[in-house]
Protein backbone atom coordinates (compact mmCIF):
# COMPACT_ATOMS: atom_id res chain seq x y z
CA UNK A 1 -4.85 0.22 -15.28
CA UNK A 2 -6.12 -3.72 -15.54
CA UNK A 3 -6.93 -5.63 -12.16
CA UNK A 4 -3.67 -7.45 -11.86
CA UNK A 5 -1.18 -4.07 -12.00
CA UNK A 6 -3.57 -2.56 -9.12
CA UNK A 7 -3.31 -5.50 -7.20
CA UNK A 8 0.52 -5.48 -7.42
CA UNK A 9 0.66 -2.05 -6.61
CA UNK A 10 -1.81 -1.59 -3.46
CA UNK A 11 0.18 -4.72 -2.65
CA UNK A 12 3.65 -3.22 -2.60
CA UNK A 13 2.22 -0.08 -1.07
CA UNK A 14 1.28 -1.88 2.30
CA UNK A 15 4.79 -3.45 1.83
CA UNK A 16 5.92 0.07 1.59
CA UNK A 17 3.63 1.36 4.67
CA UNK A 18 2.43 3.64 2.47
CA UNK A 19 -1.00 4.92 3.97
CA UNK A 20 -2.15 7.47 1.24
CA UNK A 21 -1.29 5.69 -1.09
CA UNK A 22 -3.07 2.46 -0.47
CA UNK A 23 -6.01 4.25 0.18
CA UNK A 24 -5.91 5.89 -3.40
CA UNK A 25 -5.69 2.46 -5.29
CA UNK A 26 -8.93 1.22 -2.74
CA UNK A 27 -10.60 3.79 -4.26
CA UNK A 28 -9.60 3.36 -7.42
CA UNK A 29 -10.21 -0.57 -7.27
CA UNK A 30 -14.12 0.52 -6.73
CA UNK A 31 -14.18 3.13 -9.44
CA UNK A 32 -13.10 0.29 -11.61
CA UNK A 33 -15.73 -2.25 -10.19
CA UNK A 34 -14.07 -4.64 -8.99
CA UNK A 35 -15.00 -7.05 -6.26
CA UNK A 36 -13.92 -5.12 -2.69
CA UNK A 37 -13.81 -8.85 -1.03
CA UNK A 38 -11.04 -10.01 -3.99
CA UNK A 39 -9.50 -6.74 -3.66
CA UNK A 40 -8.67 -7.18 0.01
CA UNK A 41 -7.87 -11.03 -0.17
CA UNK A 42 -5.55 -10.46 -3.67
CA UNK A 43 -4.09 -6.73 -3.29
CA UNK A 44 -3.75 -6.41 0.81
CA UNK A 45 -3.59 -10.16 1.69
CA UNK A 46 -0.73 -10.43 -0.45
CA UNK A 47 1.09 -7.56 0.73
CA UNK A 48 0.82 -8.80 3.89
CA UNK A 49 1.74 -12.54 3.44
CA UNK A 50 5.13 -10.61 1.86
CA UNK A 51 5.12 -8.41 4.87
CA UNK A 52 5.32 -11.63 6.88
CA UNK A 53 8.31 -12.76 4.83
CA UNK A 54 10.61 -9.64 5.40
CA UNK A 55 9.59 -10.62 8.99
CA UNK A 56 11.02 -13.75 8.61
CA UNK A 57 14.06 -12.91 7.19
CA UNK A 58 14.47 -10.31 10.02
CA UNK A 59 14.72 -7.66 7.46
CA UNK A 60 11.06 -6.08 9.26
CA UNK A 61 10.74 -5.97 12.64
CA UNK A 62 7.81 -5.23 15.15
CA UNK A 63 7.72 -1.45 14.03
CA UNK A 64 7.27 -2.43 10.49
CA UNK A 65 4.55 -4.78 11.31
CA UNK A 66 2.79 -1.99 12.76
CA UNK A 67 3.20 0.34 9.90
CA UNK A 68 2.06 -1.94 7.30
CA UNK A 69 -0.52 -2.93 9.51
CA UNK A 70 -2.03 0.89 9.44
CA UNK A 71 -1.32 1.00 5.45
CA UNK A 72 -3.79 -1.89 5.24
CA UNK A 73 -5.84 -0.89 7.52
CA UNK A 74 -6.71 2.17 5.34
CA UNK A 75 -7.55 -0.09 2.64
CA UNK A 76 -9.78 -1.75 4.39
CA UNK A 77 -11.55 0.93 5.93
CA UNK A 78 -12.45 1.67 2.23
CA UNK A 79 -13.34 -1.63 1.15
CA UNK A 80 -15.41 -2.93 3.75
CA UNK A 81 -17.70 -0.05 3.51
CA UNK A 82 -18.71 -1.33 0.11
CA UNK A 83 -18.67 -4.99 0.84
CA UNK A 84 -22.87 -6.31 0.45
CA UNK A 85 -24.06 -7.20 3.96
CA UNK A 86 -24.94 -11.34 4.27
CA UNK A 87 -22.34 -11.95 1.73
CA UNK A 88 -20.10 -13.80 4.76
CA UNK A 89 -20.50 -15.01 7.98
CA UNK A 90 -21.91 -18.36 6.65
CA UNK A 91 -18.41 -20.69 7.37
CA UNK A 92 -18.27 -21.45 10.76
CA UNK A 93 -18.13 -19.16 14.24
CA UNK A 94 -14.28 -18.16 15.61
CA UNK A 95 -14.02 -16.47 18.81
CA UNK A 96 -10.80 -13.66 18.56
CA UNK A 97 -9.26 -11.49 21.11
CA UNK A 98 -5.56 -10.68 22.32
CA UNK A 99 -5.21 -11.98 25.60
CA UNK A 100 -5.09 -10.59 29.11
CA UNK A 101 -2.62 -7.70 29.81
CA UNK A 102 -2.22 -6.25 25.75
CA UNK A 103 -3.65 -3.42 24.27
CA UNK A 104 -1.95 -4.04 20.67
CA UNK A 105 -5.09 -4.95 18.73
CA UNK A 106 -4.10 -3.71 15.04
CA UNK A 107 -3.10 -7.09 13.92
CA UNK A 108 -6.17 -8.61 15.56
CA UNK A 109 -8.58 -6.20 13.86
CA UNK A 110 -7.22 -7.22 10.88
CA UNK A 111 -7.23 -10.65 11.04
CA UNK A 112 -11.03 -10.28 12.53
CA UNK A 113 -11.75 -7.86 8.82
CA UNK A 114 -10.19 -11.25 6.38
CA UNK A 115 -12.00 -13.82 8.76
CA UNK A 116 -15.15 -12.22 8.27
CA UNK A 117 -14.61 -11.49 4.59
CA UNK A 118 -13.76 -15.15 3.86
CA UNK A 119 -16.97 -15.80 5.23
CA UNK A 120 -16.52 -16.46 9.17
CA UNK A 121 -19.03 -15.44 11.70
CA UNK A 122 -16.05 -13.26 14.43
CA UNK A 123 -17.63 -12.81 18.23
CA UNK A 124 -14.42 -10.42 18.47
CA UNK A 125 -13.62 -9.47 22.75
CA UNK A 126 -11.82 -6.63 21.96
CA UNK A 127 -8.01 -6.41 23.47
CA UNK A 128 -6.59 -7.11 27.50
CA UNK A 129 -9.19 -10.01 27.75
CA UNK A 130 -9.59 -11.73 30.65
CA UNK A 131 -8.10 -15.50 30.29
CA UNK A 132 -11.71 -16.69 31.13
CA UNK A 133 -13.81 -14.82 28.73
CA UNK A 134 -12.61 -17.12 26.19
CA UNK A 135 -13.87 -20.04 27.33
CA UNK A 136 -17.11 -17.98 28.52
CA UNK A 137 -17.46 -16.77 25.32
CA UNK A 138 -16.92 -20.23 23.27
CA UNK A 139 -19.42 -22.10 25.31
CA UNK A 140 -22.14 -18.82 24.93
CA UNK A 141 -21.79 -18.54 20.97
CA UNK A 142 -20.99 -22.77 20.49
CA UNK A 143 -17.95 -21.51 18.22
CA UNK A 144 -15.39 -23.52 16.46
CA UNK A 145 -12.35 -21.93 16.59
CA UNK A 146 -10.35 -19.52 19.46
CA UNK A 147 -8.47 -17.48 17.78
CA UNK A 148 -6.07 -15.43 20.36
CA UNK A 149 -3.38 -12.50 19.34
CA UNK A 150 -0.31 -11.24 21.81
CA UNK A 151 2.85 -8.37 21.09
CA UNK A 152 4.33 -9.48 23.48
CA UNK A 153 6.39 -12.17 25.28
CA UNK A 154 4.84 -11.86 28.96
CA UNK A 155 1.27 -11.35 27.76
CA UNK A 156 1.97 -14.44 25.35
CA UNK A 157 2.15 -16.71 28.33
CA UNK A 158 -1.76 -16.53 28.87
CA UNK A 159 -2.03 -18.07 25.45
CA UNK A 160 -1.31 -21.43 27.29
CA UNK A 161 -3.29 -21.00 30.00
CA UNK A 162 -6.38 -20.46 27.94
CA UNK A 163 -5.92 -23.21 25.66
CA UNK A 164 -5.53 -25.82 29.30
CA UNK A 165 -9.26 -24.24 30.02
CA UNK A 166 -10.38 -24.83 26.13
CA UNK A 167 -9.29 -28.30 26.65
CA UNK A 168 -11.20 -29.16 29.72
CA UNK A 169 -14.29 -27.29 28.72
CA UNK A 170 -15.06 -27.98 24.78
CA UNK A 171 -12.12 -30.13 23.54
CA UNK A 172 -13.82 -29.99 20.01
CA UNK A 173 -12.93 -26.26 19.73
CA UNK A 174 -9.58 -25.50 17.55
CA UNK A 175 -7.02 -22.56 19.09
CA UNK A 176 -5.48 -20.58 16.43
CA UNK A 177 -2.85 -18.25 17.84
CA UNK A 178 -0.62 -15.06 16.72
CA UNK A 179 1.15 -12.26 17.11
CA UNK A 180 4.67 -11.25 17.15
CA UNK A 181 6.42 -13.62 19.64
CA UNK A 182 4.31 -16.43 17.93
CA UNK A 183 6.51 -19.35 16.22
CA UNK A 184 5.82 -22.82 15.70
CA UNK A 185 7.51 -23.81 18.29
CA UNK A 186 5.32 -21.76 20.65
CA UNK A 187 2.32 -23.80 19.12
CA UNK A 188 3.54 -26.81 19.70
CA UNK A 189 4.46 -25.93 23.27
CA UNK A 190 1.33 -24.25 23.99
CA UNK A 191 -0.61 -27.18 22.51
CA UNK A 192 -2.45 -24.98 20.37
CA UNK A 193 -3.86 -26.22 16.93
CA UNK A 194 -2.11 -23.81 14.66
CA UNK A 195 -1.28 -20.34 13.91
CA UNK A 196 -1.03 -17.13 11.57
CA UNK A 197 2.21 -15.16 10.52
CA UNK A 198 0.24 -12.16 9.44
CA UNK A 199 -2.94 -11.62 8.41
CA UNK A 200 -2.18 -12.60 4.83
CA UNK A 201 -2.49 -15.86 6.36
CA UNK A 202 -4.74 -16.48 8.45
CA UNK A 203 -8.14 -17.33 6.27
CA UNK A 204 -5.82 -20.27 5.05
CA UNK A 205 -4.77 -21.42 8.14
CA UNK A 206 -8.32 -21.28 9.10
CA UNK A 207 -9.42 -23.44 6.14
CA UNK A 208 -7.16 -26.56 7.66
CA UNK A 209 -8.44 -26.07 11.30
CA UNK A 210 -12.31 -26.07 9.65
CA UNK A 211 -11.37 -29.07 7.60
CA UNK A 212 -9.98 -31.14 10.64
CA UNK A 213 -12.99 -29.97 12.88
CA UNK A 214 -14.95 -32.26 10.36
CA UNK A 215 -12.79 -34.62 9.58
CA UNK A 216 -12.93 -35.53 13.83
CA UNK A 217 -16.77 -35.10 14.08
């Protein structure tokens, strides 16, 4: 098997929530050598950015998301094992957490695993974090970006709240938000700076929130 057919296929196996399966093709990816850091951003990136699409389309819902969340995550569990330490955290410092009152964290682990393999230093709070801790948190660790996760609809509300105490506090910090309720309408009426669709996206969405940081310094 070359690189490009095991990329496809760990790809459609997250597609396909298929835990065992990606897991086997991790494996196999490091039997063959290859890069674990390419593996994760080319093989379960992409199935997630397609995951994303399905959600889109409202042919995946919530549940889905979750599943092919877990698939992933058993990649990764695999891959970032093998990943050389000192080979990221060099790209800037994001604060990430899902906000006040939600204990869904799978996406948010995820999305903390492909920041810090793209090379982000991730001061990750954990899940149900108090609105405040953010800004705590930002001003302790002189971060760049707030990156902030919610399932659901109520706990999505506190997304706003933190970004009004971002503003007042360090209005050079950049909120990046997601999660299932999420749309770009929601960003705009937040007044957040941007956000994810799935993990598959995120380390490009954080590129353009990086590049405006220094285009405003």
């Amino acid at each position: 098997m070359d690189r490009e057919k095991l990329y496809i296929q760990m790809s459609e196996a997250v597609v396909k929530f298929e835990e065992e399966r990606v897991a086997e093709l991790a494996e196999k990816s490091l039997e063959m050598g290859l890069d674990p850091v390419e593996t994760i951003l080319h093989a379960l990136s992409a199935g997630m950015l397609i995951v994303g699409d399905l959600f889109e389309k409202k042919e995946y819902f919530v549940p889905e998301i979750l599943m092919c969340a877990e698939a992933m995550q058993a990649g990764l569990d695999i891959l970032q094992a093998r990943i050389p330490k000192g080979s990221t955290g060099n790209k800037g410092r994001i604060v990430i957490g899902t906000v006040f009152g939600d204990v869904h964290d799978i996406g948010k682990n995820i999305v903390k695993l492909m920041l810090e393999v793209g090379g982000y230093t991730v001061y990750d709070l954990g899940r149900d974090v108090p609105l405040e801790k953010f800004v705590e948190e930002v001003n302790r660790t002189n971060a760049d970006i707030v990156a902030m996760s919610a399932m659901l609809t109520t706990t999505m509300m506190g997304m706003k709240k933190v970004i009004e105490m971002i503003r007042e506090s360090n209005p050079r910090v950049r909120v990046m938000i997601g999660g299932a309720p999420v749309s770009a309408e929601v960003v705009k009426r937040f007044g957040a700076d941007g956000y994810a669709k799935t993990a598959g996206t995120v380390l490009e969405e954080a590129e353009k929130l990086f590049k405006r940081i220094k285009q405003d310094a």
